[in-house]
Protein backbone atom coordinates (compact mmCIF):
# COMPACT_ATOMS: atom_id res chain seq x y z
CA UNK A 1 -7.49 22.33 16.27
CA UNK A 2 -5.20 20.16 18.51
CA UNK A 3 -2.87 17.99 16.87
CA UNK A 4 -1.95 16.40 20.28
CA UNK A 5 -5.41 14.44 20.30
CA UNK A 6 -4.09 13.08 17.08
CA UNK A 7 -0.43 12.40 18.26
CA UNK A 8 -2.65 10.56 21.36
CA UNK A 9 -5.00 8.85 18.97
CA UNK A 10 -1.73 7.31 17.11
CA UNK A 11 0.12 6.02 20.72
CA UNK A 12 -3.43 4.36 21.57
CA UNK A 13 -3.51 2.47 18.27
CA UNK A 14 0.29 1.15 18.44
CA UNK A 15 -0.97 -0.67 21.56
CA UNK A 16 -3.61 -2.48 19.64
CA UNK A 17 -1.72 -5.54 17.63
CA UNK A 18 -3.23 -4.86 14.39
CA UNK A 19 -1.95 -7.51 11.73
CA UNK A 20 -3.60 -8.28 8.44
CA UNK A 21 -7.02 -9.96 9.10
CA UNK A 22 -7.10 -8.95 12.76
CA UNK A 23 -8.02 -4.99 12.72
CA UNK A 24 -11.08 -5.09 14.64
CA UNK A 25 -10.03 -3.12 17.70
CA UNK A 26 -8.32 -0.32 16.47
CA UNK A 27 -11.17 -0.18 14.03
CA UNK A 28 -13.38 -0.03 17.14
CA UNK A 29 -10.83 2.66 18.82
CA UNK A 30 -10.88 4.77 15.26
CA UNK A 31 -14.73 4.31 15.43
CA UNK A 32 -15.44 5.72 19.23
CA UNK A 33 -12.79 8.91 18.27
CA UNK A 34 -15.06 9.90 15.09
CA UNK A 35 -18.00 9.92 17.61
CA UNK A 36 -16.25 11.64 20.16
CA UNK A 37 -15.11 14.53 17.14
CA UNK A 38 -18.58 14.13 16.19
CA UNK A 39 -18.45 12.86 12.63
CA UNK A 40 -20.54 10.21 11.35
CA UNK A 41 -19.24 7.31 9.72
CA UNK A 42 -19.88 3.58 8.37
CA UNK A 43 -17.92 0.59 9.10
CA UNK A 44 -17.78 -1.73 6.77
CA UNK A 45 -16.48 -4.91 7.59
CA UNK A 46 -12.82 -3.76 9.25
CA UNK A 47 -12.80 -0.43 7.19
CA UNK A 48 -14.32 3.08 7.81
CA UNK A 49 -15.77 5.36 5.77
CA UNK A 50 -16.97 9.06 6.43
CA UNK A 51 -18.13 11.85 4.26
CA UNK A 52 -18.34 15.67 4.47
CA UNK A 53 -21.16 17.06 6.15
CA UNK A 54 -22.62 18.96 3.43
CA UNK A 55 -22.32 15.82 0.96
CA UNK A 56 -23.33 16.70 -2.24
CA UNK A 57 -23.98 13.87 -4.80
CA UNK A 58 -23.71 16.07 -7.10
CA UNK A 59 -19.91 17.24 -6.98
CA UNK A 60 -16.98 15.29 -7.35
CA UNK A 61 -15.27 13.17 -4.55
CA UNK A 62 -11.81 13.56 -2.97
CA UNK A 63 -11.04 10.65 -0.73
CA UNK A 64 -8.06 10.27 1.65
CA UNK A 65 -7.17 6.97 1.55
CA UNK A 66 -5.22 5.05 4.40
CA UNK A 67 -4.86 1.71 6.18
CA UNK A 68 -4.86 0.20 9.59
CA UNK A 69 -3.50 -3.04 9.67
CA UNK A 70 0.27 -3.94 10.05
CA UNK A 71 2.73 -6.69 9.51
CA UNK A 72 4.00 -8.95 12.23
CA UNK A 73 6.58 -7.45 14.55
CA UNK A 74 10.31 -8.17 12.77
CA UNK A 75 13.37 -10.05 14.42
CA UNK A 76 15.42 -7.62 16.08
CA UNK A 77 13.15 -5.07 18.11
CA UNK A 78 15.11 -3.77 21.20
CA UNK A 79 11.87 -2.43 22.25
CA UNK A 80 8.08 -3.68 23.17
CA UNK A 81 6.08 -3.20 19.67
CA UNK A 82 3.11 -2.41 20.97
CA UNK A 83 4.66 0.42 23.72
CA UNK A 84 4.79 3.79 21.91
CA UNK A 85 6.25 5.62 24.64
CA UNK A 86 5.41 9.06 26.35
CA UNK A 87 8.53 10.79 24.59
CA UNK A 88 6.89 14.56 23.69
CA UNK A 89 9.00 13.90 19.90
CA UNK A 90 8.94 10.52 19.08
CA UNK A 91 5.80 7.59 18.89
CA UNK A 92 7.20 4.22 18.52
CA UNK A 93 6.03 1.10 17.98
CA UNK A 94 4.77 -1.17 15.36
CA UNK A 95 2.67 0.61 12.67
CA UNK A 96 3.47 4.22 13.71
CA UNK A 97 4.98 5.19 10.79
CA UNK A 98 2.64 2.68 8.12
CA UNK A 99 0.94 3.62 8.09
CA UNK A 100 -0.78 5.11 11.51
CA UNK A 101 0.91 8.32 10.58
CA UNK A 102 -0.94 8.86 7.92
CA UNK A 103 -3.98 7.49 9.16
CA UNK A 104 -4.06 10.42 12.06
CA UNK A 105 -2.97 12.76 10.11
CA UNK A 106 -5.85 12.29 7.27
CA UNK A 107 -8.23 12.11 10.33
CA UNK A 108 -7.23 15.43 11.41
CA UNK A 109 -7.17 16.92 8.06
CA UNK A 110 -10.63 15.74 6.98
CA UNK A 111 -11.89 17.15 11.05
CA UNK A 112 -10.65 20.51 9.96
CA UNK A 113 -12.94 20.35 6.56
CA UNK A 114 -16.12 17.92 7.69
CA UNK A 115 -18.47 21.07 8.57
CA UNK A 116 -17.71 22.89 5.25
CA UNK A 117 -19.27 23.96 2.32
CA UNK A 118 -17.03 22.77 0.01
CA UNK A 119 -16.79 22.89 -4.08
CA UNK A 120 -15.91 19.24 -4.38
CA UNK A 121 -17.04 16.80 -1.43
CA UNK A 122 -14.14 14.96 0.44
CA UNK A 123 -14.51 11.26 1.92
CA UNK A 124 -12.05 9.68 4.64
CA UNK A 125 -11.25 5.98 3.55
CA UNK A 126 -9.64 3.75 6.70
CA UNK A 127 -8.71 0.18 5.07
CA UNK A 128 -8.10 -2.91 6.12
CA UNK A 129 -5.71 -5.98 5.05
CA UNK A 130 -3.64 -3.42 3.08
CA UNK A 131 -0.39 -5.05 3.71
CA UNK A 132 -1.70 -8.84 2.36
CA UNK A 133 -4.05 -7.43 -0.35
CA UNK A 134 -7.06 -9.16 1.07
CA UNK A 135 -10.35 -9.20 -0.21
CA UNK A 136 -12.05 -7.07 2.80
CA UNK A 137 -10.13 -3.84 2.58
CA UNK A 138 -10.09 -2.03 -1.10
CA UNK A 139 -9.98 -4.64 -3.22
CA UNK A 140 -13.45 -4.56 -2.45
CA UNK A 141 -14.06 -1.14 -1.89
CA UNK A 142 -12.53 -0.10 -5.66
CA UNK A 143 -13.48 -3.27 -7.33
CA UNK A 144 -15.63 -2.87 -10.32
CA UNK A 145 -18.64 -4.31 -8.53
CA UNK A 146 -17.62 -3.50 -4.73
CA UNK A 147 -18.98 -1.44 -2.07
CA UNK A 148 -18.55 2.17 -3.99
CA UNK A 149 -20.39 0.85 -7.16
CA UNK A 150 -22.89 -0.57 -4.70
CA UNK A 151 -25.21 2.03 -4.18
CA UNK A 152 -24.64 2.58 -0.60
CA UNK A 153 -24.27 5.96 -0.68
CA UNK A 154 -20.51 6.22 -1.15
CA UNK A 155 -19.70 7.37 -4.47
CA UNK A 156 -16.68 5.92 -6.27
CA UNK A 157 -13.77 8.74 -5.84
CA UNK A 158 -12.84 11.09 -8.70
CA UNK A 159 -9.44 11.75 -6.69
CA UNK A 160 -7.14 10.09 -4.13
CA UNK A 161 -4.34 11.05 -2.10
CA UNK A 162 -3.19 7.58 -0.46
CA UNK A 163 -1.54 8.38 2.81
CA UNK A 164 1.57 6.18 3.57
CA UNK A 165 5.09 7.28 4.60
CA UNK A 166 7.02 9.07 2.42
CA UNK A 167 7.87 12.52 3.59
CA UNK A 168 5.28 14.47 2.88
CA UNK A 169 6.70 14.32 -0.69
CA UNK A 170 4.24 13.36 -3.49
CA UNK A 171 4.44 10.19 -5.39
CA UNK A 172 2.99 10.73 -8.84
CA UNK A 173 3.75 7.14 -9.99
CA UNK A 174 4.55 3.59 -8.56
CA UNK A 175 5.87 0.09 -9.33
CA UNK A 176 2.92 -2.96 -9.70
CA UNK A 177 3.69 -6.18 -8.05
CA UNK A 178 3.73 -9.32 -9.95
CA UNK A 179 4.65 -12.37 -7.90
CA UNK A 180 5.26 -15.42 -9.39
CA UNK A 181 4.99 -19.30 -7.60
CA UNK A 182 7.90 -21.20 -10.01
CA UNK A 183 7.66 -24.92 -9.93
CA UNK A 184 10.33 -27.56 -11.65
CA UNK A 185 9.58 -30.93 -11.73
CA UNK A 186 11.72 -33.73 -12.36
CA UNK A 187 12.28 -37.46 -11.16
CA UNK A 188 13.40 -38.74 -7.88
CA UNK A 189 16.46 -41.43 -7.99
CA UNK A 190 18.59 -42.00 -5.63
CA UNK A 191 21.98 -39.61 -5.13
CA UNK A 192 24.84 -41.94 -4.98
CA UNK A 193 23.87 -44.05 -8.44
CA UNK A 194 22.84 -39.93 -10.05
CA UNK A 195 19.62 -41.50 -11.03
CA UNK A 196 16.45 -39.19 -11.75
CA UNK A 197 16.15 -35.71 -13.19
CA UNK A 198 17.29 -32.95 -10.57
CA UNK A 199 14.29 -30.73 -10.38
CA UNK A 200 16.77 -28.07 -8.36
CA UNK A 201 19.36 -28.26 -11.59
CA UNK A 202 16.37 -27.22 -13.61
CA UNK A 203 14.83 -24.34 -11.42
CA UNK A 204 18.91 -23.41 -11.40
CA UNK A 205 18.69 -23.01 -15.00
CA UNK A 206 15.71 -20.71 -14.80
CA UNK A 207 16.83 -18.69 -12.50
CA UNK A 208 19.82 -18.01 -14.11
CA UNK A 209 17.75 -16.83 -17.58
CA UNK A 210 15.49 -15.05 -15.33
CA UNK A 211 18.36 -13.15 -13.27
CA UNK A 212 19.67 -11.95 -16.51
CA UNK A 213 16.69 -11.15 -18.55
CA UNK A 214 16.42 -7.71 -19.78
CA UNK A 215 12.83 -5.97 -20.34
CA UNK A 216 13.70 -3.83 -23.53
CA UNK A 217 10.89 -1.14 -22.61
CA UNK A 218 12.15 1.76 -20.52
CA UNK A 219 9.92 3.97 -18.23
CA UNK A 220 11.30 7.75 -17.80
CA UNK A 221 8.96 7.89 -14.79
CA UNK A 222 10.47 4.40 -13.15
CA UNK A 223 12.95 2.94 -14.85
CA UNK A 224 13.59 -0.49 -15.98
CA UNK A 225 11.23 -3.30 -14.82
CA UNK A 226 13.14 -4.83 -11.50
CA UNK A 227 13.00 -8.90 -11.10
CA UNK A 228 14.24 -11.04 -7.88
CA UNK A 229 13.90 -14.53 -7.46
CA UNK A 230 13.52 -14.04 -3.38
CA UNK A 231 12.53 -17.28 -2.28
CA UNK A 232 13.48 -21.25 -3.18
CA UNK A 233 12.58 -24.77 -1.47
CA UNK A 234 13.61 -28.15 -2.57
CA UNK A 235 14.53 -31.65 -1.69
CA UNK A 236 13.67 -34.16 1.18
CA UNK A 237 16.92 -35.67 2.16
CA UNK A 238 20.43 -35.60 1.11
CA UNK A 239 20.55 -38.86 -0.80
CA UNK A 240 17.78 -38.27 -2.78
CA UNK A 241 17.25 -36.09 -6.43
CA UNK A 242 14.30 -33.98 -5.85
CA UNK A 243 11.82 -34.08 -8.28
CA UNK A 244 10.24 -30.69 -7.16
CA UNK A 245 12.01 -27.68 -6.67
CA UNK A 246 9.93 -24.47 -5.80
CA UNK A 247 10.90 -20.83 -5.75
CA UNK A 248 9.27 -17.10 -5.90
CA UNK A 249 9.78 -14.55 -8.51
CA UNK A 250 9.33 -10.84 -7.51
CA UNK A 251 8.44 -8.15 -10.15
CA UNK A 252 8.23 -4.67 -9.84
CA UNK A 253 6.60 -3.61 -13.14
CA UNK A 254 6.44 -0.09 -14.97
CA UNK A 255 3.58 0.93 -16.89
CA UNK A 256 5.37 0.00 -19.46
CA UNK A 257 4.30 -3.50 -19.06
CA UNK A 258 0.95 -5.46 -18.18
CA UNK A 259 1.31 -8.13 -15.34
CA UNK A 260 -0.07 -10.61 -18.07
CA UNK A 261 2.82 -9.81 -20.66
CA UNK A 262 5.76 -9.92 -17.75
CA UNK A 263 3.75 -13.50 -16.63
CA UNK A 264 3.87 -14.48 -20.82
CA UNK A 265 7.66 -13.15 -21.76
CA UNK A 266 9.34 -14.79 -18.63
CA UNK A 267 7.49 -18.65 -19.00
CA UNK A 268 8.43 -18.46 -22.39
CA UNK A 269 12.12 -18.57 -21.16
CA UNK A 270 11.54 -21.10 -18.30
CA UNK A 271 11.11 -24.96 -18.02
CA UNK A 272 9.65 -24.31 -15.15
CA UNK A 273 5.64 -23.70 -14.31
CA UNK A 274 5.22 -19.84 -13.61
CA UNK A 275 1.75 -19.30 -11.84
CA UNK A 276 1.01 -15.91 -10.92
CA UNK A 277 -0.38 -15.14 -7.05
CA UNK A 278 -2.68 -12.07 -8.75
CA UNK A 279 -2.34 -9.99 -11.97
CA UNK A 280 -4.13 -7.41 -10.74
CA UNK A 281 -1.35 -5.33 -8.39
CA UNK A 282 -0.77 -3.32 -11.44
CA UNK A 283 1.96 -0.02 -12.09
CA UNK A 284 -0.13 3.46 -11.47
CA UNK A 285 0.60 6.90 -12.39
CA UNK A 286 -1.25 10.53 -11.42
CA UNK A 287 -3.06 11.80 -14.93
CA UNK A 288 -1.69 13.90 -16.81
CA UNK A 289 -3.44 17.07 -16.36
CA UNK A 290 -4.91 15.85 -13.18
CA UNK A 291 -5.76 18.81 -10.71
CA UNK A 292 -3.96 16.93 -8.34
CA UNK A 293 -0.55 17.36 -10.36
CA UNK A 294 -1.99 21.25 -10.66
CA UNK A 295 -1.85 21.37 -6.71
CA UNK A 296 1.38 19.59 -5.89
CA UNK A 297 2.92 22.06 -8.25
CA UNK A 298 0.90 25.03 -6.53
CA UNK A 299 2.07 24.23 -2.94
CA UNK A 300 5.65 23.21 -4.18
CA UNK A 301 5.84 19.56 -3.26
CA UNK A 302 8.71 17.68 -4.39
CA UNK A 303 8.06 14.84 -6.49
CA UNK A 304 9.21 11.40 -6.74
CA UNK A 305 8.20 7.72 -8.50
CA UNK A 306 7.90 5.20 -5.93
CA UNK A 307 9.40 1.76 -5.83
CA UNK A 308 6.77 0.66 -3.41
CA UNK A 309 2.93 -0.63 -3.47
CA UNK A 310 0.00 0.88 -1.53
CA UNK A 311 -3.55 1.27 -2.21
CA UNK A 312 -3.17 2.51 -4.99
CA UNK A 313 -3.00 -0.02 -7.32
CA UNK A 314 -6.49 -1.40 -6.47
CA UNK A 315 -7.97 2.05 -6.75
CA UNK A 316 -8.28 2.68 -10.40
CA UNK A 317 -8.75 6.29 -9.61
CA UNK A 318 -6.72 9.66 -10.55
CA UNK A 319 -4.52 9.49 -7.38
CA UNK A 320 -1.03 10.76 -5.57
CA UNK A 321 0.71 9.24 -2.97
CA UNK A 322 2.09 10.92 0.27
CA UNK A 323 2.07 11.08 4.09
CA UNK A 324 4.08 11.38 7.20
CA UNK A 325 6.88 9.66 8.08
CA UNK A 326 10.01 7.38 6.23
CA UNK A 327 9.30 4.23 4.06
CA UNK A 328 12.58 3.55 5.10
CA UNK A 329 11.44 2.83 8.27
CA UNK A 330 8.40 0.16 7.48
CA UNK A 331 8.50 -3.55 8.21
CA UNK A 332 11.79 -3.00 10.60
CA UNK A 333 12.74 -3.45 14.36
CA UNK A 334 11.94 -0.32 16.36
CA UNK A 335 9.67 1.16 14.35
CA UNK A 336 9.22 5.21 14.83
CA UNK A 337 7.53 8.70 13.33
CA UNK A 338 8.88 11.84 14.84
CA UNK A 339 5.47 13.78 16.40
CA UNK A 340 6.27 17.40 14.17
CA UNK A 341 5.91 14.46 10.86
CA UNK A 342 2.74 14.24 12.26
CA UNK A 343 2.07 17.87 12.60
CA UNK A 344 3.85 19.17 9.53
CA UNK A 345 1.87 16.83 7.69
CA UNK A 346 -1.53 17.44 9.08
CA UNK A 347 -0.56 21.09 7.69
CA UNK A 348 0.46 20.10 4.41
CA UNK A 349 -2.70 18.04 3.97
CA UNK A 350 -4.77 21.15 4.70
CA UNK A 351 -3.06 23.20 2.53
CA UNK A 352 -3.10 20.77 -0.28
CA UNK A 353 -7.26 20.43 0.37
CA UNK A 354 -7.42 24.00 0.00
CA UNK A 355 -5.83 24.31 -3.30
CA UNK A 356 -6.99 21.24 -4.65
CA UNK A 357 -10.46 23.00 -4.61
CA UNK A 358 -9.23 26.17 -6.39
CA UNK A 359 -7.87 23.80 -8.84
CA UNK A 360 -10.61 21.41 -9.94
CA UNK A 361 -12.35 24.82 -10.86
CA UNK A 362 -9.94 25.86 -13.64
C-alpha cells in the first residue's frame, strides 16, 4: 500500500471549500478515488458509505466513522486556506487536521481490509454537516428511523471508532453539548427618567446564579459538568431600557446528567426563558467490557476523556474516539497535520482492525 496516494487524496480535498451544507465536491472527489481503488460505495445525500467485499449480514459491523465538511476559515490565517502546500512533512489548510486526517487515513485503512474474509464485517462511514449537527449527515444515518434502520442494506453498526484529531490516542468517553437560547424580558422606558424594567439587569442576575452554580454529581471519567454563558445581545440605543436582553448558555455535560435535567435545574434558578437548541447532543462513553476497550488495551493505546463533541453522540453505538492529528489545532488560523500523523495513524488503524477481530471472538 502507498500512503502517499492518501497524503495526495488529503491536499486535493483542502482545495475544495467544504463548509457545513456545501460538501458536494469533495464528496464527488472522495467518490471518483473509491472507484479508482476499486471499491464500491453509496452516496447518500453528501455522505458515503462502503462495505467489505465479502459482506456478511450475518456478522457484526465495525464502521469507521468520519466527516467531510469544515467550518469557515478563522480571522487570522497568514496563509491561503484552501492551498495545502507541496511541503513532503506538512499538509495545510483548512480541514486537514478535522477532520481530513482522519478521513484519509480510515480510507486507507478500510483499502487494506475491503478484499478480506473477515470475522466481523467492517463499513467506511464519510459524513456530512458534522460540524453544525445537521439533519443530512448522522443524525440521519444513526437516528432511530434513519438510513441504517432503513433497510437499504447497511446494517446499523455494532462498533465505531470515530476518526477526528486526537493523537492517535483513544477517547473512551466525551462531554454532550447542551446549548441554551436565554431570553429576559422587561419594559422599555426611557433612560434619563429610569423608567421601565431593564431586561439586561435581569439576564445580569441570571448569569451571575448561572456562573456560580455547582452540579453536585461528579463524573470520575470527566469531571464536573462545565457551564459558559458565551454569548449576550441587548438594547437598541443608549437612552432607552431594553426590554429584551438575549444571551447563550454553553454546557458540557457528563453522563452524570441528562440534557433534560441540566435544561430543568438551571430555569429553575433563572427569570429568564431557557430554550434549548437540541437535547439530543448527549455525554457518551465506550461499554464496559466492550471489545473495543479489550483492543485499545491489547495494542497499548493511551487513553483519555474528551472535552470535545464528534459523531459520536448521534451514534448510539458501542464506540471510541481517535485519529490523526491535534484537536488543538481545529477551528484556528493556519490549520496543519504533519504527513507521518497521517502514516502512523493509517498503521495504528490497521493494527487496531486486526485485534479488534481476535477480540470480538473471546
Amino acid at each position: 500500500m502507498s500512503y502517499g496516494e492518501y497524503i495526495e487524496l488529503l491536499r486535493e480535498m483542502v482545495r475544495l471549500p467544504s463548509p457545513s451544507f456545501e460538501e458536494g465536491k469533495v464528496a464527488d472527489l472522495i467518490c471518483s478515488f473509491l472507484t479508482e481503488e476499486g471499491i464500491a460505495h453509496t452516496r447518500v445525500r453528501n455522505d458515503i458509505l462502503a462495505l467489505n467485499a465479502s459482506f456478511d449480514p450475518g456478522k457484526k459491523t465495525l464502521a469507521l466513522d468520519a466527516h467531510i465538511d469544515t467550518v469557515p476559515p478563522s480571522e487570522g490565517y497568514t496563509r491561503d486556506p484552501y492551498d495545502p502546500s507541496d511541503d513532503p512533512e506538512v499538509v495545510w489548510g483548512l480541514g486537514s487536521n478535522d477532520d481530513g486526517g482522519s478521513v484519509v487515513s480510515m480510507i486507507a485503512a478500510f483499502s487494506h481490509f475491503y478484499r478480506e474474509e473477515m470475522p466481523v464485517n467492517l463499513m467506511l462511514v464519510i459524513t456530512c454537516e458534522e460540524e453544525r449537527s445537521g439533519a443530512d449527515g448522522s443524525i440521519w444515518l444513526y437516528a432511530p428511523d434513519g438510513f441504517f434502520r432503513s433497510g437499504a442494506g447497511f446494517p446499523m453498526p455494532d462498533w465505531v471508532i470515530i476518526g477526528e484529531p486526537t493523537g492517535m490516542r483513544a477517547a473512551t468517553s466525551e462531554r454532550g453539548l447542551l446549548v441554551l437560547d436565554g431570553e429576559a424580558h422587561g419594559v422599555c422606558g426611557h433612560a434619563a427618567r429610569g423608567e421601565g424594567i431593564n431586561a439586561l439587569y435581569i439576564a445580569a442576575d441570571d448569569i451571575a446564579l448561572l456562573r456560580n452554580y455547582k452540579f453536585e454529581r461528579h463524573s470520575d471519567l470527566m469531571g464536573d459538568v462545565r457551564l459558559n454563558v458565551t454569548q449576550i445581545e441587548a438594547g437598541k440605543a443608549h437612552n432607552i431600557i431594553p426590554d429584551t436582553c438575549r444571551f447563550v448558555v454553553d454546557v458540557r455535560p457528563t453522563e452524570k446528567y441528562t440534557n433534560e435535567e441540566i435544561w430543568h435545574s438551571l430555569q429553575a434558578i433563572c427569570r429568564s426563558t431557557l430554550t434549548p437548541r437540541r437535547l439530543t447532543n448527549r455525554s457518551s462513553a465506550t461499554y464496559g467490557g466492550s471489545p473495543l476497550l479489550r483492543t485499545i488495551e491489547a495494542i497499548g493505546l493511551e487513553t483519555f476523556s474528551s472535552p470535545t463533541t464528534s459523531d459520536w453522540m448521534q451514534t448510539g453505538c458501542d464506540a471510541v474516539k481517535m485519529g490523526p492529528g491535534d484537536s488543538a489545532r481545529s477551528h484556528k488560523a493556519d490549520e496543519f497535520i504533519f504527513t507521518s500523523e497521517i502514516t502512523d495513524a493509517i498503521g495504528k488503524y490497521i493494527a487496531f482492525i486486526t485485534n479488534f477481530y481476535g477480540n470480538t471472538l473471546e
